[in-house]
Protein backbone atom coordinates (compact mmCIF):
# COMPACT_ATOMS: atom_id res chain seq x y z
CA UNK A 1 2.94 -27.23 -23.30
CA UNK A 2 4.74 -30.52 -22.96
CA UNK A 3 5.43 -32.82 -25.63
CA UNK A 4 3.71 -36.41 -26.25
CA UNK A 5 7.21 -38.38 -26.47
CA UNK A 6 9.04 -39.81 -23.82
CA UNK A 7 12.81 -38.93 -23.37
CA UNK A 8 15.33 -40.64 -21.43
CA UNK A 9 16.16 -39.53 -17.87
CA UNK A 10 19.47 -38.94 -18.74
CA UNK A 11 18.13 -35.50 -20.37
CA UNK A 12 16.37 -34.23 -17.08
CA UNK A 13 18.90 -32.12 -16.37
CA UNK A 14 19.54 -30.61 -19.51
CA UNK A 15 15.63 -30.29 -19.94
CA UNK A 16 15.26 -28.77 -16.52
CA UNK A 17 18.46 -26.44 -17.23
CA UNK A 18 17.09 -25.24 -20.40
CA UNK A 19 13.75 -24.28 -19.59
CA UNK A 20 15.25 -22.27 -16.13
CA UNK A 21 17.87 -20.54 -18.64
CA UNK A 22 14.68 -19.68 -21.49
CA UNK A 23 12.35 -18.26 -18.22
CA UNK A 24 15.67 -16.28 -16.86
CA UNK A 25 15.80 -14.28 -20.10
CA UNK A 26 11.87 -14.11 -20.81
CA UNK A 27 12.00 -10.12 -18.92
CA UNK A 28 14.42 -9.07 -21.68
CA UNK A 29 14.15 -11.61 -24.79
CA UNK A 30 11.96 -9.20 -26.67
CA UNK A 31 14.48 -6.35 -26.93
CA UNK A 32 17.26 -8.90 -27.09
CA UNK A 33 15.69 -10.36 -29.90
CA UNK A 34 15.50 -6.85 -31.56
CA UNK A 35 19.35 -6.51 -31.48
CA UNK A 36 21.62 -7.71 -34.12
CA UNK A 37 24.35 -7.35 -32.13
CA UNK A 38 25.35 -8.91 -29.21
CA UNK A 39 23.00 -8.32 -26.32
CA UNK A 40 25.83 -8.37 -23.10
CA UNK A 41 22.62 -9.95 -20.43
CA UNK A 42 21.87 -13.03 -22.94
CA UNK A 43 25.45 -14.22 -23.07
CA UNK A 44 25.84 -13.54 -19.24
CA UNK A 45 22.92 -16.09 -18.65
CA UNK A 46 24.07 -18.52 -20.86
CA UNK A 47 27.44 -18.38 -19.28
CA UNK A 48 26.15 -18.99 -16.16
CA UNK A 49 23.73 -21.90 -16.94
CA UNK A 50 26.58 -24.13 -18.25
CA UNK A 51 24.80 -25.39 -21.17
CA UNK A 52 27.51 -24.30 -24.17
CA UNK A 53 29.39 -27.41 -22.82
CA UNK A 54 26.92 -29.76 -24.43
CA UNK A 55 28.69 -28.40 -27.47
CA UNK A 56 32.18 -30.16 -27.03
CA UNK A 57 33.33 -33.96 -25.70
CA UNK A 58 33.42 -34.58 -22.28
CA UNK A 59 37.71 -34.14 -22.36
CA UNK A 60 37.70 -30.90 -23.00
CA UNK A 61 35.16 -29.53 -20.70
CA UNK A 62 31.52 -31.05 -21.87
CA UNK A 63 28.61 -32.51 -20.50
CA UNK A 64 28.77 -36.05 -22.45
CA UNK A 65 31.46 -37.82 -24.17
CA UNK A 66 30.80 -36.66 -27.36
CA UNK A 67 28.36 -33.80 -28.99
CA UNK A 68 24.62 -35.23 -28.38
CA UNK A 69 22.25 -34.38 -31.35
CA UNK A 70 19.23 -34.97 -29.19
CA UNK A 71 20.54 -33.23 -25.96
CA UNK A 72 21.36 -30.21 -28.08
CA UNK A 73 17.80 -30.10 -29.93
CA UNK A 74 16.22 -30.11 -26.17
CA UNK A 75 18.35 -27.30 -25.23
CA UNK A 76 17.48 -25.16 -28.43
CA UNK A 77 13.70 -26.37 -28.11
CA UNK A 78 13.04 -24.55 -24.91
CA UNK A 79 15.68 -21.79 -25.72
CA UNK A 80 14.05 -20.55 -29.23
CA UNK A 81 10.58 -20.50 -27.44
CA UNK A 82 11.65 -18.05 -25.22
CA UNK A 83 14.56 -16.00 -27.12
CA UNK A 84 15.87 -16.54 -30.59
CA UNK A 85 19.37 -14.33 -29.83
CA UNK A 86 20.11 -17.06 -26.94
CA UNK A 87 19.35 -19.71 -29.27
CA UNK A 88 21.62 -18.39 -31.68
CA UNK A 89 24.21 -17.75 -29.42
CA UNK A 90 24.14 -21.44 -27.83
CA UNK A 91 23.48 -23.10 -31.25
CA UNK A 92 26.74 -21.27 -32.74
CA UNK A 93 28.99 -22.53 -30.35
CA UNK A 94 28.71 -26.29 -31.97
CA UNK A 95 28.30 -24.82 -35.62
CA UNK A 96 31.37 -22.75 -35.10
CA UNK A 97 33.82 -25.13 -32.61
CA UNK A 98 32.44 -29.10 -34.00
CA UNK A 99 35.28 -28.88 -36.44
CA UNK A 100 37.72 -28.39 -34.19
CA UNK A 101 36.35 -31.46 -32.18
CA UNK A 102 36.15 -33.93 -35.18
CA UNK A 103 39.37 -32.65 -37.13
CA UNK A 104 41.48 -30.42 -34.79
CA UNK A 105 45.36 -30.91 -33.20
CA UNK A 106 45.31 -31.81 -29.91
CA UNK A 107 47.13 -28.26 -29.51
CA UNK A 108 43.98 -26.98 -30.98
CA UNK A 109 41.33 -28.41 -28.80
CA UNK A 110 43.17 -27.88 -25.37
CA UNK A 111 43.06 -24.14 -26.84
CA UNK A 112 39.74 -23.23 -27.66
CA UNK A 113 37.08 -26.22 -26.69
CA UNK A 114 37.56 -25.27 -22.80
CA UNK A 115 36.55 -22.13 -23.37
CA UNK A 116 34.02 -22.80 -25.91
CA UNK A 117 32.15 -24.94 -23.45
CA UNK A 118 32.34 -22.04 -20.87
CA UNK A 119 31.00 -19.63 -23.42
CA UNK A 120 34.08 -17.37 -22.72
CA UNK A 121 34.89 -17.92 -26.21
CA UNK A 122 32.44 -17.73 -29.01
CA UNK A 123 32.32 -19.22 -32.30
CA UNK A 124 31.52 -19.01 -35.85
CA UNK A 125 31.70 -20.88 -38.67
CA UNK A 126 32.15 -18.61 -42.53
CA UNK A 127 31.30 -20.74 -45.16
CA UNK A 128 29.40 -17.99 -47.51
CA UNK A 129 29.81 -15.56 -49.32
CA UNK A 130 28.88 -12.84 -51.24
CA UNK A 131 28.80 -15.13 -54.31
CA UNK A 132 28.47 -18.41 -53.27
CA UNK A 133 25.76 -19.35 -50.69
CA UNK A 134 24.44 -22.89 -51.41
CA UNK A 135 27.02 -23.91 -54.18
CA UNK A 136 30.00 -23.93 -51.49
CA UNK A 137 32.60 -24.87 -54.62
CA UNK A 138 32.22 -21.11 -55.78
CA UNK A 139 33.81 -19.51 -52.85
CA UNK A 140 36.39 -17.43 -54.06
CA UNK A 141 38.34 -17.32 -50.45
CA UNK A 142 41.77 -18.54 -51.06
CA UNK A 143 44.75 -19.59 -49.14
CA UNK A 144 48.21 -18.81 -50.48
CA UNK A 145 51.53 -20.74 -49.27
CA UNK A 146 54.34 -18.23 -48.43
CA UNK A 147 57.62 -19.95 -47.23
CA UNK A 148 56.17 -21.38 -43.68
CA UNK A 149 53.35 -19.24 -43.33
CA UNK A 150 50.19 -18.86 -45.11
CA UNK A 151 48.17 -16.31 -46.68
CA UNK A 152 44.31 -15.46 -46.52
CA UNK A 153 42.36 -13.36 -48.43
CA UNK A 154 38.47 -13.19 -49.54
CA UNK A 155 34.87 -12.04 -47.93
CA UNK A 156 32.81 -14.02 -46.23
CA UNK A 157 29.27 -12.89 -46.08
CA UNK A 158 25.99 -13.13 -43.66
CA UNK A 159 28.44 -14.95 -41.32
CA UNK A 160 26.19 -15.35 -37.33
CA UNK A 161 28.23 -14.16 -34.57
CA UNK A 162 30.75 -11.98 -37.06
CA UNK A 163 31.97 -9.19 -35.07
CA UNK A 164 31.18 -10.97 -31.66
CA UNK A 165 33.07 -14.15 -32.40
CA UNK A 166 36.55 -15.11 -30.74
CA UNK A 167 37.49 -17.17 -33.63
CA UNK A 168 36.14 -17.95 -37.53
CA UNK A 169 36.23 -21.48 -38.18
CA UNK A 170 36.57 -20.65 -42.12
CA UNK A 171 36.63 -22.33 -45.29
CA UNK A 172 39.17 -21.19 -47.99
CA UNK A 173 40.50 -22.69 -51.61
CA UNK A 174 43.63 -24.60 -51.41
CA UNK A 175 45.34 -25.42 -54.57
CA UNK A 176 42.88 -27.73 -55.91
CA UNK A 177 40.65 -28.30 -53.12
CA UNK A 178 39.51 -26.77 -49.88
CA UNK A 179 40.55 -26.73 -46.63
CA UNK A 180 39.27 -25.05 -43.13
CA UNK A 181 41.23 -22.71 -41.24
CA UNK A 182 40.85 -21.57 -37.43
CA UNK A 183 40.90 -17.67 -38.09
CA UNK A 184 41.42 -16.03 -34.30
CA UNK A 185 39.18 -12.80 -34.21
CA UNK A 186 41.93 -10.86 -33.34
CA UNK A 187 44.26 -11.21 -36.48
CA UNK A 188 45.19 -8.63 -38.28
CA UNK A 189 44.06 -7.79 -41.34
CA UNK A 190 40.56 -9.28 -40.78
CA UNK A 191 37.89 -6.82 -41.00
CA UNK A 192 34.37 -7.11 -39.66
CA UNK A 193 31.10 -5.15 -40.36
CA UNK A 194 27.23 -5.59 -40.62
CA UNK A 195 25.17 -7.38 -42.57
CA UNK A 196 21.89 -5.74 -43.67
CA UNK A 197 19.15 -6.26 -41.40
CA UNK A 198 17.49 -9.29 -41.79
CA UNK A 199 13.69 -9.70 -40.24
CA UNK A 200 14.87 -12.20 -37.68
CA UNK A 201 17.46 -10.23 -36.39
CA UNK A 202 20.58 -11.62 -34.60
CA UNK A 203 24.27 -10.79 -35.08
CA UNK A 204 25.16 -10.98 -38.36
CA UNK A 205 27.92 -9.76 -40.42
CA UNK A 206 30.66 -9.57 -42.94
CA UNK A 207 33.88 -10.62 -42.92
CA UNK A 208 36.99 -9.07 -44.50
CA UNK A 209 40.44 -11.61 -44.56
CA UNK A 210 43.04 -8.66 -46.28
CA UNK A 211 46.13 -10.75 -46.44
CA UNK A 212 45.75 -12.43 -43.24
CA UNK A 213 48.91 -14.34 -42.06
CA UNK A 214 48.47 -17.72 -40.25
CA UNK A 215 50.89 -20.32 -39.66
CA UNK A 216 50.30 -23.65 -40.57
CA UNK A 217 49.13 -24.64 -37.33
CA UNK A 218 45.43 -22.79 -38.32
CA UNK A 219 44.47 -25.51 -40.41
CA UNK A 220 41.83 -28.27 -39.33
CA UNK A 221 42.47 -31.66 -40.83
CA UNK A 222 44.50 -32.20 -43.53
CA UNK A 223 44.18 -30.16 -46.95
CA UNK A 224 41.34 -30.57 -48.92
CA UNK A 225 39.17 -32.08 -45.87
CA UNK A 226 37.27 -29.25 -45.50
CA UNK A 227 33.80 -30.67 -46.84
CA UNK A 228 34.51 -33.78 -45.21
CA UNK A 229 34.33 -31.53 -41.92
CA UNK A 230 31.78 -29.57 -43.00
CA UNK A 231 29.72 -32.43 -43.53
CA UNK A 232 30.27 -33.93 -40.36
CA UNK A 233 29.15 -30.95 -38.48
CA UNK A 234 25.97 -30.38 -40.88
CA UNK A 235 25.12 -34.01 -39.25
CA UNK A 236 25.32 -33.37 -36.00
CA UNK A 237 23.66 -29.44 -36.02
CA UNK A 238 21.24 -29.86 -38.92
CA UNK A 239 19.07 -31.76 -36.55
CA UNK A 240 18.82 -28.71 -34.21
CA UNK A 241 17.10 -26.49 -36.50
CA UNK A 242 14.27 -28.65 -36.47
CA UNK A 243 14.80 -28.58 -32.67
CA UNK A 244 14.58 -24.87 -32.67
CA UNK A 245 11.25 -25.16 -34.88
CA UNK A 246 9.84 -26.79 -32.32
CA UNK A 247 10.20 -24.03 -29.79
CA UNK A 248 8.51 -21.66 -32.60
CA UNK A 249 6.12 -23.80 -33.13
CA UNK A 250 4.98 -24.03 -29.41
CA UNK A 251 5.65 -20.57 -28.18
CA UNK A 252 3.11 -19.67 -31.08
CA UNK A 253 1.14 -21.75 -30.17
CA UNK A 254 0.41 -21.32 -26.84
CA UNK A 255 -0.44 -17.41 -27.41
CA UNK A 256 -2.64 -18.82 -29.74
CA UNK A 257 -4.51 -20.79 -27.74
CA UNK A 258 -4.36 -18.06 -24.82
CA UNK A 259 -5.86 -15.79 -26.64
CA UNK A 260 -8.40 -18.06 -27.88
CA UNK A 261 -9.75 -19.09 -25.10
CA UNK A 262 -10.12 -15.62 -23.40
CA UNK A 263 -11.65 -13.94 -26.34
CA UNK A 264 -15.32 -14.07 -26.81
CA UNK A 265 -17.17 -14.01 -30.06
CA UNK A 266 -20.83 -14.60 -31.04
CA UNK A 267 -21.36 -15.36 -27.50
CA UNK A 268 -18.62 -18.17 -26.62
CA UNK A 269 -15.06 -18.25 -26.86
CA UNK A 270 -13.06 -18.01 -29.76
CA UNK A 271 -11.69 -21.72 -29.56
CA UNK A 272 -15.35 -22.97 -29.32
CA UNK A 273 -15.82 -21.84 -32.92
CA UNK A 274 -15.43 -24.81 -35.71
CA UNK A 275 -13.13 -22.87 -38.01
CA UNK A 276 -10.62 -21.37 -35.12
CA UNK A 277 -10.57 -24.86 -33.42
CA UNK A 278 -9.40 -26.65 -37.00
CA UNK A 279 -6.71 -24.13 -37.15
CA UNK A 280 -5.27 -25.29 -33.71
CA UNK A 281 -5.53 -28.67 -34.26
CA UNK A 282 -3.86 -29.10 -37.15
CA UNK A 283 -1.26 -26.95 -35.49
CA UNK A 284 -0.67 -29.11 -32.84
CA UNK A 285 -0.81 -31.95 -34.91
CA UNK A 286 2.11 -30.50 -36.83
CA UNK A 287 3.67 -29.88 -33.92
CA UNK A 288 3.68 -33.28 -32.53
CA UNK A 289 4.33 -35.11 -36.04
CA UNK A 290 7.80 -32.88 -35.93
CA UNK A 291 8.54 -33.18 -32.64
CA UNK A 292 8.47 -37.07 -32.77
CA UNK A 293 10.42 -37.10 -36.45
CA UNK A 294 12.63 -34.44 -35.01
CA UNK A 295 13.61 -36.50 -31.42
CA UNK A 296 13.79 -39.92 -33.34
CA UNK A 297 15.91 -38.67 -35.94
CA UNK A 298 18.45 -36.84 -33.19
CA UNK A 299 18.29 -40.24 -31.52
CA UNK A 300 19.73 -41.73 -34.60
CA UNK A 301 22.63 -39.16 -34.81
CA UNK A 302 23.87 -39.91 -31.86
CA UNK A 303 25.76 -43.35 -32.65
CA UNK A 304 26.34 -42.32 -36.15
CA UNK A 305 25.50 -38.52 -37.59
CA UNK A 306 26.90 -38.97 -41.46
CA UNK A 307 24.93 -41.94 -41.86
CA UNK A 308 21.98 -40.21 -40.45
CA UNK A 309 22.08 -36.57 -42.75
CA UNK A 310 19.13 -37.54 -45.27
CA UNK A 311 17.00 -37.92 -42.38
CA UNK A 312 18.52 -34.90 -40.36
CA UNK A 313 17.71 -33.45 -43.52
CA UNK A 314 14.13 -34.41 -43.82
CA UNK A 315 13.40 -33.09 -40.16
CA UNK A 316 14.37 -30.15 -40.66
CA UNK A 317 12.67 -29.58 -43.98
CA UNK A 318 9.53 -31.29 -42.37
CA UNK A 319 9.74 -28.68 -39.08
CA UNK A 320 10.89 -25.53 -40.60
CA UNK A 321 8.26 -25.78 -43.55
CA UNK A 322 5.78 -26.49 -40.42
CA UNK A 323 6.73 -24.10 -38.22
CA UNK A 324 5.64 -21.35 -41.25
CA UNK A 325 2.41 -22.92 -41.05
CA UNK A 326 2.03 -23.61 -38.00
CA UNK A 327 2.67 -19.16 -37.15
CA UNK A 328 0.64 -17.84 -39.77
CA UNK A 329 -2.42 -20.01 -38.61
CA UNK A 330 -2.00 -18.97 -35.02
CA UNK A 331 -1.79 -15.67 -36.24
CA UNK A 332 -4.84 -16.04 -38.28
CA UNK A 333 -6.95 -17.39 -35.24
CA UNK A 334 -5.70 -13.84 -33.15
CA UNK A 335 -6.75 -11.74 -35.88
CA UNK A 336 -5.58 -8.21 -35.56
CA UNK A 337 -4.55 -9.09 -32.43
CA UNK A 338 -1.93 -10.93 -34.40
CA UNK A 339 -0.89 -8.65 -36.39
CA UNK A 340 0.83 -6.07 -33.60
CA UNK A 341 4.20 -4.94 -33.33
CA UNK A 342 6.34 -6.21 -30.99
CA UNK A 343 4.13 -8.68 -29.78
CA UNK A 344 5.51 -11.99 -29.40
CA UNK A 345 3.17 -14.14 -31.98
CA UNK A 346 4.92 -10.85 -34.51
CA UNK A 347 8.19 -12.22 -33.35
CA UNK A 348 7.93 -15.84 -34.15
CA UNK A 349 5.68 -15.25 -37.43
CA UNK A 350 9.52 -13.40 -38.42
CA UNK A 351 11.52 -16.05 -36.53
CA UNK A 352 10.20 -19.08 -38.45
CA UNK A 353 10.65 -17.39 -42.07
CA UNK A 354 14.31 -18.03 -42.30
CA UNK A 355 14.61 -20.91 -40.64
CA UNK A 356 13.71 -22.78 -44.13
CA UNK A 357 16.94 -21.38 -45.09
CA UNK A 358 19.43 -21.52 -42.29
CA UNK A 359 21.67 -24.89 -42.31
CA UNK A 360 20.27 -25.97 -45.90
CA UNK A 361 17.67 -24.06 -47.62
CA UNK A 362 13.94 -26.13 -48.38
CA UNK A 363 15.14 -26.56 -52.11
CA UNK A 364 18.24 -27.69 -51.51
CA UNK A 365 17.22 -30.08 -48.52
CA UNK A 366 14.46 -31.71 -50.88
CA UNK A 367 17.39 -32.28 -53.63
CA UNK A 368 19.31 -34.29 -51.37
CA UNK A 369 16.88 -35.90 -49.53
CA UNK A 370 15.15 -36.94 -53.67
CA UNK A 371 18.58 -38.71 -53.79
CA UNK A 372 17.94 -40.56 -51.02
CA UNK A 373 14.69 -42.10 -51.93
CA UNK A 374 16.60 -43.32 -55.14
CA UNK A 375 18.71 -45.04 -53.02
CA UNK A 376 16.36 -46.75 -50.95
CA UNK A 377 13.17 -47.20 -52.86
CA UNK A 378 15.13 -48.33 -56.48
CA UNK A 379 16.63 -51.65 -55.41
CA UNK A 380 13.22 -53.42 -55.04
CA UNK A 381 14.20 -53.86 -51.51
C-alpha cells in the first residue's frame, strides 16, 4: 500500500533502498523478530544496503549533510513493516551515535561515525535505569574525578542493543549536573546481561559500569550538557517512532484487508459486510491522518529539530496511540484467524504495544505537549 502524500525526489533512493532491504529480510523476519539477541543475517543486510549512513553528516561517511528526520522516518516506515529487529537495529544507530555528531571532539567523530554509518559499529544510547525511567534526574550513575582519569560506576537498565553494542553513549551524574560519556563496549569493568523478555522482543539488556576507568577524552560536550544533548537527539529520532508506526500500521493492515477479501461469509466476502468494512476504513483513515502529521512534522525537523519537539512529540503520541488501534481492529476483522501464533497480524498486535512507550511514554508526551498549547493558545494570538 502506498501512501497519499507526495515526497520529494530526493528520497527515491532511500525509498527504493528501504523497501529492497525490508523484502530481502521478509524469508527470515519472523524468527528474527523472535530473537532478543542479535540475529547475525539482519545486520549482514543492513550492512550491505548502506542505509545506517543516513544516521551521521555527510563528513563522516553519510548520505546528506546532516541527519534527515524525514529520510530516516522513510527508512524505518518500510523497515518496521517488514522486520521490527532491523528496525531496531537501523533506528539505534542515530539514537546511540547523534550525540557524538552534535557534541563530540573532532577526535571523536573521525573514530566512531565512519563506522557507525557502515554499521560495523553499533550503538546505544543508556539513559535508564533500574530506578529512574522517565524522571532522568534520578539516575543514580555517577562519574568520579581521579587525578586525570575518571571513574564510572552505576546500572543502566532495559538499554536496546546492550550486549551487541560497540559503544554506550551513557549518561552519568557529575558533581552537580550531568554529563554523557562515550563508554567503548570493550572496557573493563562493564558488565552486560539480559533484560527480561519483553513481548516485542529485540536485544535488550542491562548494563553493569563496576569502576570503569575513562580518560577525559570519553566525555561529549562539556559537563553538565548532557540533557542539552539528549534533547537534541530526542528531536531529531522522536519523529521516527511515529515513522515506524506507520509501517505497523500498514503491514497490519494489508493482512487485514487480504484476508478480508478472500474470506467468505453469509455468502459474500468478508469486506462486503457493513461492520468489517467500518473497521478498515477508519483504519486507513488513521493511517493516512498519521502518515501526513508524521511526514510534515519530519519536514519541519529538518531545518530546525529543538524548535520542532512539541510537534515531534504530538506525532508520535498521535501514531503510536493509532497504531494500537489501528492492530486490534485488523485483528478483530480476521477473527480467530487473528488470533494465531506466529502469524504476522500476532506480531504487530505485540509490536505496536510498546511503541507508546519507547522515546517518551503517551503520559509523558501529552504533559509536554499540554505545555505547549499554553504557550501558543494563552497569548490571544
Amino acid at each position: 500500500m502506498s501512501g497519499l502524500m507526495e515526497i520529494d525526489s530526493k528520497y527515491e533512493g532511500v525509498i527504493q533502498d528501504a523497501r529492497k532491504l525490508a523484502d530481502s529480510v521478509e524469508p527470515y523476519a519472523m524468527e528474527a523478530d523472535e530473537s532478543s539477541e542479535l540475529y547475525q543475517p539482519i545486520l549482514d543486510a543492513l550492512r550491505a544496503s548502506g542505509l545506517s549512513a543516513l544516521m551521521v553528516p555527510s563528513q563522516y561517511g553519510g548520505w546528506f549533510d546532516t541527519v534527515d528526520p524525514l529520510a530516516v522516518c522513510l527508512v524505518r516506515e518500510k523497515l518496521m513493516r517488514s522486520s521490527s529487529h532491523l528496525d531496531s537495529l537501523f533506528a539505534l544507530q542515530g539514537i546511540g551515535s547523534y550525540a557524538i555528531s552534535v557534541a563530540g571532539t573532532e577526535s571523536q567523530k573521525e573514530e566512531w561515525l565512519p563506522l557507525v554509518s557502515k554499521a560495523e559499529a553499533l550503538a546505544a544510547l543508556a539513559l535508564t535505569e533500574p530506578r529512574a525511567g522517565s524522571d532522568l534526574k534520578g539516575i543514580e550513575t555517577v562519574v568520579d574525578q581521579k587525578g586525570a582519569e575518571l571513574i564510572l560506576r552505576g546500572e543502566k537498565s532495559f538499554i536496546s542493543n546492550a550486549g551487541a553494542a560497540s559503544f554506550y553513549t551513557t549518561l552519568a551524574k557529575e558533581g552537580d549536573g550531568y554529563s554523557l560519556f562515550l563508554v567503548p563496549a570493550d572496557s573493563d569493568g562493564l558488565e552486560t546481561s539480559p533484560s527480561p523478555e519483553i513481548i516485542a522482543p529485540h536485544v535488550l539488556g542491562e548494563l553493569k559500569f563496576n569502576d570503569v576507568v575513562l580518560p577525559q577524552s570519553a566525555r561529549l560536550g562539556e559537563p553538565g550538557t548532557a540533557f542539552r544533548n539528549v534533547l537534541a537527539t530526542l528531536s531529531v529520532f522522536r519523529i521516527s517512532v511515529a515513522g515506524a508506526a506507520l509501517g505497523v500500521m500498514t503491514g497490519a493492515i494489508e493482512e487485514a484487508v487480504k484476508h478480508c477479501t478472500q474470506r467468505e461469509q453469509f455468502g459474500r466476502s468478508l469486506i462486503k459486510h457493513g461492520p468489517v468494512a467500518t473497521l478498515l476504513a477508519d483504519s486507513w483513515s488513521d493511517l493516512e491522518s498519521s502518515r501526513f502529521l508524521t511526514y510534515q512534522t519530519a519536514s519541519l525537523a529538518i531545518d530546525d529539530p529543538a524548535k520542532n519537539l512539541d510537534k515531534s512529540s504530538l506525532a508520535k503520541l498521535t501514531a503510536t496511540e493509532a497504531a494500537c488501534r489501528v492492530v486490534d481492529r485488523c485483528v478483530q476483522t480476521m477473527g480467530r484467524w487473528g488470533l494465531i501464533r506466529g502469524s504476522k497480524i500476532e506480531k504487530y498486535y505485540r509490536q505496536a504495544r510498546p511503541m507508546r512507550v519507547y522515546e517518551g511514554a503517551s503520559e509523558i508526551l501529552r504533559l509536554g505537549i499540554a505545555n505547549g498549547m499554553v504557550e501558543e493558545f494563552s497569548d490571544g494570538s
